[in-house]
C-alpha atoms as a PDB file:
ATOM      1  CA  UNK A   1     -54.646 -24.068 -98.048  1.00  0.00           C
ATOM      2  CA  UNK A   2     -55.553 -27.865 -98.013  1.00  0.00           C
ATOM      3  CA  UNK A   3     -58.379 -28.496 -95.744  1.00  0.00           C
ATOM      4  CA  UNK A   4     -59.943 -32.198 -94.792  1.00  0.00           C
ATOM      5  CA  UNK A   5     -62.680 -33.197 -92.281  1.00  0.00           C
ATOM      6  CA  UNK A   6     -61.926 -35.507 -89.834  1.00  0.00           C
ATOM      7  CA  UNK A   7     -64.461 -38.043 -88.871  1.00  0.00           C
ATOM      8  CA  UNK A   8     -62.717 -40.112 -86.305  1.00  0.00           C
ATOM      9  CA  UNK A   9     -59.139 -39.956 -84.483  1.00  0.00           C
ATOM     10  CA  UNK A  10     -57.602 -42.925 -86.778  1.00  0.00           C
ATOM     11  CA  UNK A  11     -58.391 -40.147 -89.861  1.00  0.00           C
ATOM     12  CA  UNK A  12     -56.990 -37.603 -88.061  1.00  0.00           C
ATOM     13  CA  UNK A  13     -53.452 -40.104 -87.764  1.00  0.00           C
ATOM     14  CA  UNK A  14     -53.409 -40.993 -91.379  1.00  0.00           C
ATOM     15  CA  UNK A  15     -53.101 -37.403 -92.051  1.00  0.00           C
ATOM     16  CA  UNK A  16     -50.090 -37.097 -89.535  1.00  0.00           C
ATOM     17  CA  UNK A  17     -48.670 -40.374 -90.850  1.00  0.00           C
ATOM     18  CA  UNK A  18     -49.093 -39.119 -94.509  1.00  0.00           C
ATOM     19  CA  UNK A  19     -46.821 -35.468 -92.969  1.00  0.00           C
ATOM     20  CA  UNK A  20     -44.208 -38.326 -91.279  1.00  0.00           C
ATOM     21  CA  UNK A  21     -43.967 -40.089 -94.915  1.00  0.00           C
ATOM     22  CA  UNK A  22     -43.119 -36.322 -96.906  1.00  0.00           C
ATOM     23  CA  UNK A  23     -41.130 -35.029 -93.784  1.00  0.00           C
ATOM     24  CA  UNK A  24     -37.632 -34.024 -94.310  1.00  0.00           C
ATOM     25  CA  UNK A  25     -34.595 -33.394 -92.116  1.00  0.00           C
ATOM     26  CA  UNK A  26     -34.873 -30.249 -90.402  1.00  0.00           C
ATOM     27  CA  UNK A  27     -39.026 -30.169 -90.559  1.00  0.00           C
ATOM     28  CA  UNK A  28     -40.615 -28.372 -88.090  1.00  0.00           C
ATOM     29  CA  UNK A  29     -44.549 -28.803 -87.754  1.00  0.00           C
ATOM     30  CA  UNK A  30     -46.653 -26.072 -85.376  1.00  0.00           C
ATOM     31  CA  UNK A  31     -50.212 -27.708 -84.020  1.00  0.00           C
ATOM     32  CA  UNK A  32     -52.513 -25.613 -83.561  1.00  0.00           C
ATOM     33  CA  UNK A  33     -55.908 -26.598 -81.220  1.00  0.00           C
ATOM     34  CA  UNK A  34     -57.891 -26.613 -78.607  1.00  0.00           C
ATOM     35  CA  UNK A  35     -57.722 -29.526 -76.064  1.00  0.00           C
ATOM     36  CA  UNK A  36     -58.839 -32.560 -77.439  1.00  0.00           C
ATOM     37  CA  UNK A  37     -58.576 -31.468 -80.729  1.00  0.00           C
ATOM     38  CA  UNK A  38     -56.257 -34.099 -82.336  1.00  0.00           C
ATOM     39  CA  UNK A  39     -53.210 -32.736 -82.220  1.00  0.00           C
ATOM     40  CA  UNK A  40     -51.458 -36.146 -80.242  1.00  0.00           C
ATOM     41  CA  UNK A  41     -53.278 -37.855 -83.110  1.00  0.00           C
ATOM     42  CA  UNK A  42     -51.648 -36.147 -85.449  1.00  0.00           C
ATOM     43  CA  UNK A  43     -48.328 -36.871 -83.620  1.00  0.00           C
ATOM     44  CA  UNK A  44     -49.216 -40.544 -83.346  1.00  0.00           C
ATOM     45  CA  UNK A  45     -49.236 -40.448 -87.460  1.00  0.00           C
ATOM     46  CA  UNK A  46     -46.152 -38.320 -87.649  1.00  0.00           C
ATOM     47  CA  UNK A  47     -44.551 -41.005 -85.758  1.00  0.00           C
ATOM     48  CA  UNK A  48     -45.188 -44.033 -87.734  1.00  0.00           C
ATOM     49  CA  UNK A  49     -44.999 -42.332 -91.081  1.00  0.00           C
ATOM     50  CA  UNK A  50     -41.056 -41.557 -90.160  1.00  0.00           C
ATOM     51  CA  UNK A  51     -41.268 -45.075 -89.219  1.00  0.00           C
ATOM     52  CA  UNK A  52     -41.019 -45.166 -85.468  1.00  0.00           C
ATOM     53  CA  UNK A  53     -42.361 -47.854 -83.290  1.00  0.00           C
ATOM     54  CA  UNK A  54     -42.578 -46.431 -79.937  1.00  0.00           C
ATOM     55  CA  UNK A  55     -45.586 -45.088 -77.708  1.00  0.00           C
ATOM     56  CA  UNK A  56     -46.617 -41.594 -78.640  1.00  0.00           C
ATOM     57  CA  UNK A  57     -47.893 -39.354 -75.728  1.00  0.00           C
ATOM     58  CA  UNK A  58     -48.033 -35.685 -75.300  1.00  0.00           C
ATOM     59  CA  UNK A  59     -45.219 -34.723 -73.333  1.00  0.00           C
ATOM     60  CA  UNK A  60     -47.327 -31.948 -71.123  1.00  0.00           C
ATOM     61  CA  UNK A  61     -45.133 -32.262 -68.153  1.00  0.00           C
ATOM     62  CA  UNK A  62     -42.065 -33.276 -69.696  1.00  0.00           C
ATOM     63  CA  UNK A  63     -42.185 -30.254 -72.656  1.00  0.00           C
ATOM     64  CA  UNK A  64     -39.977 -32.511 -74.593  1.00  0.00           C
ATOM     65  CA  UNK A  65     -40.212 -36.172 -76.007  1.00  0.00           C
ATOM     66  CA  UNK A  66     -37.741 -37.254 -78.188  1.00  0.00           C
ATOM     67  CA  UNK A  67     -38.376 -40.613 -80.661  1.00  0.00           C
ATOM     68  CA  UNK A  68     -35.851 -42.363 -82.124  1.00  0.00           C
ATOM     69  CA  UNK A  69     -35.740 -45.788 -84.626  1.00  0.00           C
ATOM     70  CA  UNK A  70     -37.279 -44.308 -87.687  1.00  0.00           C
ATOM     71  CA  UNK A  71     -35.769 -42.822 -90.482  1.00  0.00           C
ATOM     72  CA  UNK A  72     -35.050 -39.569 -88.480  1.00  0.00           C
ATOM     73  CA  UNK A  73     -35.507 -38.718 -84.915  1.00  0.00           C
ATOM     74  CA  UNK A  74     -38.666 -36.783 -84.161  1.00  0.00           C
ATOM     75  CA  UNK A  75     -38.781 -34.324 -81.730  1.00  0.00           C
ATOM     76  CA  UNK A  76     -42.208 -33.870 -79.802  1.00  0.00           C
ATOM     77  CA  UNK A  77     -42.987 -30.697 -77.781  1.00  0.00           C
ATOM     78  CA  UNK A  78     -45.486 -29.467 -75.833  1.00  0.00           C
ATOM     79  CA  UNK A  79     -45.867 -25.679 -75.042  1.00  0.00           C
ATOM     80  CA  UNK A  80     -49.151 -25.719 -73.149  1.00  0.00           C
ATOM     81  CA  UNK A  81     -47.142 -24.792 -69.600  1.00  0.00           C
ATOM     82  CA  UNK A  82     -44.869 -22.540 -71.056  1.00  0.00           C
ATOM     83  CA  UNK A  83     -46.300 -18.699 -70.497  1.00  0.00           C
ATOM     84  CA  UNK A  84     -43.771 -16.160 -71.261  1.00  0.00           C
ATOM     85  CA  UNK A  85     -40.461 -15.899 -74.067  1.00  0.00           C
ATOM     86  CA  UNK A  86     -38.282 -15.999 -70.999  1.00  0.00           C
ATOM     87  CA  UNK A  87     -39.782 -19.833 -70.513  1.00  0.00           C
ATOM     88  CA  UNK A  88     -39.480 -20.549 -73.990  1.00  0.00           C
ATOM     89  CA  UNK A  89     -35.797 -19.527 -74.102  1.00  0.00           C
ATOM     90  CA  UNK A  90     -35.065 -21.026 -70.816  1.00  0.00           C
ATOM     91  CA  UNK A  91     -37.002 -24.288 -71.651  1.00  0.00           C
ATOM     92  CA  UNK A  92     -34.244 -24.223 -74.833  1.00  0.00           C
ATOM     93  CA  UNK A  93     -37.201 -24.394 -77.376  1.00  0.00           C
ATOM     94  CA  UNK A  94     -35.025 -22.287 -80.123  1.00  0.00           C
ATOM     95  CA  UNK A  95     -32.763 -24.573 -80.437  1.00  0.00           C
ATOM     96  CA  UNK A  96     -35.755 -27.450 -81.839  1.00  0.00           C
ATOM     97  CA  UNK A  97     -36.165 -25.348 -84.284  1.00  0.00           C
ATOM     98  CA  UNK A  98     -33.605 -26.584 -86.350  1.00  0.00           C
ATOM     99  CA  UNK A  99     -33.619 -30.121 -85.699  1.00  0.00           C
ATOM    100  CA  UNK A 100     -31.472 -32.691 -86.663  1.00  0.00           C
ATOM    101  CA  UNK A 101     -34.511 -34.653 -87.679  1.00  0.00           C
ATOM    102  CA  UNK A 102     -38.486 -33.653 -87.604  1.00  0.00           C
ATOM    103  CA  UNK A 103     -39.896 -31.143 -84.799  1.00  0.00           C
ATOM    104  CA  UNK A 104     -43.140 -30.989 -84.087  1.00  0.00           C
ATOM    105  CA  UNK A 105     -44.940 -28.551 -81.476  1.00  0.00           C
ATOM    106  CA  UNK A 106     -48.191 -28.568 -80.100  1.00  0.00           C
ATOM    107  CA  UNK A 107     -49.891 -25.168 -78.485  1.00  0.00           C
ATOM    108  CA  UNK A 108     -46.928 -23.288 -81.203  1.00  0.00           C
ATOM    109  CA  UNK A 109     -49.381 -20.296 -81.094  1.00  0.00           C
ATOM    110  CA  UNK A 110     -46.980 -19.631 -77.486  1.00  0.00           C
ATOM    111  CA  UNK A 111     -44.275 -18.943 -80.299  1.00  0.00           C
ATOM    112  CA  UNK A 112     -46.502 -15.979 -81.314  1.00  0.00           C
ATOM    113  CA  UNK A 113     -44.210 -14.209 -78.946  1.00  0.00           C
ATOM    114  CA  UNK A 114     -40.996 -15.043 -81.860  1.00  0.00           C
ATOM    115  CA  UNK A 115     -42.360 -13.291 -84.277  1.00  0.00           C
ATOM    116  CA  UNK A 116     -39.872 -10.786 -84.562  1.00  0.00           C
ATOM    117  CA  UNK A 117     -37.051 -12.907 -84.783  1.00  0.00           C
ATOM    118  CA  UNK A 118     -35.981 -14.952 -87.849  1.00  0.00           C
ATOM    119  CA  UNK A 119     -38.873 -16.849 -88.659  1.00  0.00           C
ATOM    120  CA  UNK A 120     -38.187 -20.740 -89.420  1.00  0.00           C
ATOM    121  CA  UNK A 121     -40.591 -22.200 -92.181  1.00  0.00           C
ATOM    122  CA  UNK A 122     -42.758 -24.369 -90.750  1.00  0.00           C
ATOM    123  CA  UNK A 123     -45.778 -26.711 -91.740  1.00  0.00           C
ATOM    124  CA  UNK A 124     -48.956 -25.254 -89.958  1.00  0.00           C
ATOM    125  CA  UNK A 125     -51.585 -27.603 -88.582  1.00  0.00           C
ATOM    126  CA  UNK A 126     -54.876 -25.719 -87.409  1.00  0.00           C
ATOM    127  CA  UNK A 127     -57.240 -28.002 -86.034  1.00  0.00           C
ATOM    128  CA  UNK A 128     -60.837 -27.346 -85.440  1.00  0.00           C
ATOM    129  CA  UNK A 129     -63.099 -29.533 -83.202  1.00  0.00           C
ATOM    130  CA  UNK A 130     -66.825 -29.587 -85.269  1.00  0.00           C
ATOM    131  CA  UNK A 131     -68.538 -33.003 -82.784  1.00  0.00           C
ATOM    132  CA  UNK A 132     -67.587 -35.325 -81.116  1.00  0.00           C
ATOM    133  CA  UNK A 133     -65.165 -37.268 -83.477  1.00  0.00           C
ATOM    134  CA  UNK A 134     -65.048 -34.349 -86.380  1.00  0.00           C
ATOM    135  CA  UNK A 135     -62.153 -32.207 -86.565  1.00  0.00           C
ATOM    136  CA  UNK A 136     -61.813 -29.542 -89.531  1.00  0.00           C
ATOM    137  CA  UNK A 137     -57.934 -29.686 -89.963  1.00  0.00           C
ATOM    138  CA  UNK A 138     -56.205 -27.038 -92.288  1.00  0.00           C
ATOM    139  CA  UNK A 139     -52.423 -26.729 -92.824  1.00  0.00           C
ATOM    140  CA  UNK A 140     -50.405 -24.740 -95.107  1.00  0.00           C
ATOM    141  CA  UNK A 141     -46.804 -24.618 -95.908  1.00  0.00           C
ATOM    142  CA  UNK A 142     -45.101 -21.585 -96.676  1.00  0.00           C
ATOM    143  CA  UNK A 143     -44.402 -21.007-100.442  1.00  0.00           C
ATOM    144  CA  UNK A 144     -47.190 -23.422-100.926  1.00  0.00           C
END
């Protein structure tokens, strides 16, 4: 598994833009972290590697933010309200899972729950607050 340390949030976007420049239709990325660990950085690079201009913000208490402009839409969701498989399913989070464009998820580990359905592939993004601006970020892909 590729692993990097982060040393300040605009590191912590180039890795997200360098995902947004490999993404493919149909992506889905799972962020995995703490508060304040990066993972809306991560989005912010996402973004402008699939070449979209807007604003990036976490969409906490909207669950979903959609982007569009960019090579492919990207899909931005936010599970950290979301408590049970009967919210996920109502929220109509299954459905993001096969995007027509890029997904990406932060708090995924609420899709724990899934686990014994058909699992999509998925790039995995675990990130690890060490200080103040250091992050230990890992991510694997699977068949990688």
């Amino acid at each position: 598994m590729p692993a990097l340390i982060s040393h300040s949030p605009a590191e912590t976007e180039a890795l997200g833009h360098e995902f947004g420049r490999k993404a493919q239709k149909g992506g889905v990325i799972a962020l995995f972290g703490d508060l304040g660990a990066g993972k809306t950085q991560i989005v912010k690079g996402l973004a402008r590697g699939l070449g979209i201009s807007a604003r990036v913000h976490s969409p906490t208490f909207t669950l979903v933010n959609v982007y569009r402009g960019g090579r492919m839409p990207l899909f931005h969701l936010d599970l950290y309200r979301l408590n049970s498989m009967d919210d996920l399913l109502s929220a109509g989070v299954p459905e993001f899972l096969e995007p027509d464009g890029v997904t990406v998820i932060e708090w995924a580990e609420k899709l724990e729950p899934q686990r014994g359905r058909k699992e999509r592939p998925m790039l995995k993004v675990k990130i690890e607050i060490l200080g103040e601006t250091e992050r230990k970020i890992v991510y694997d892909h699977p068949g990688a």
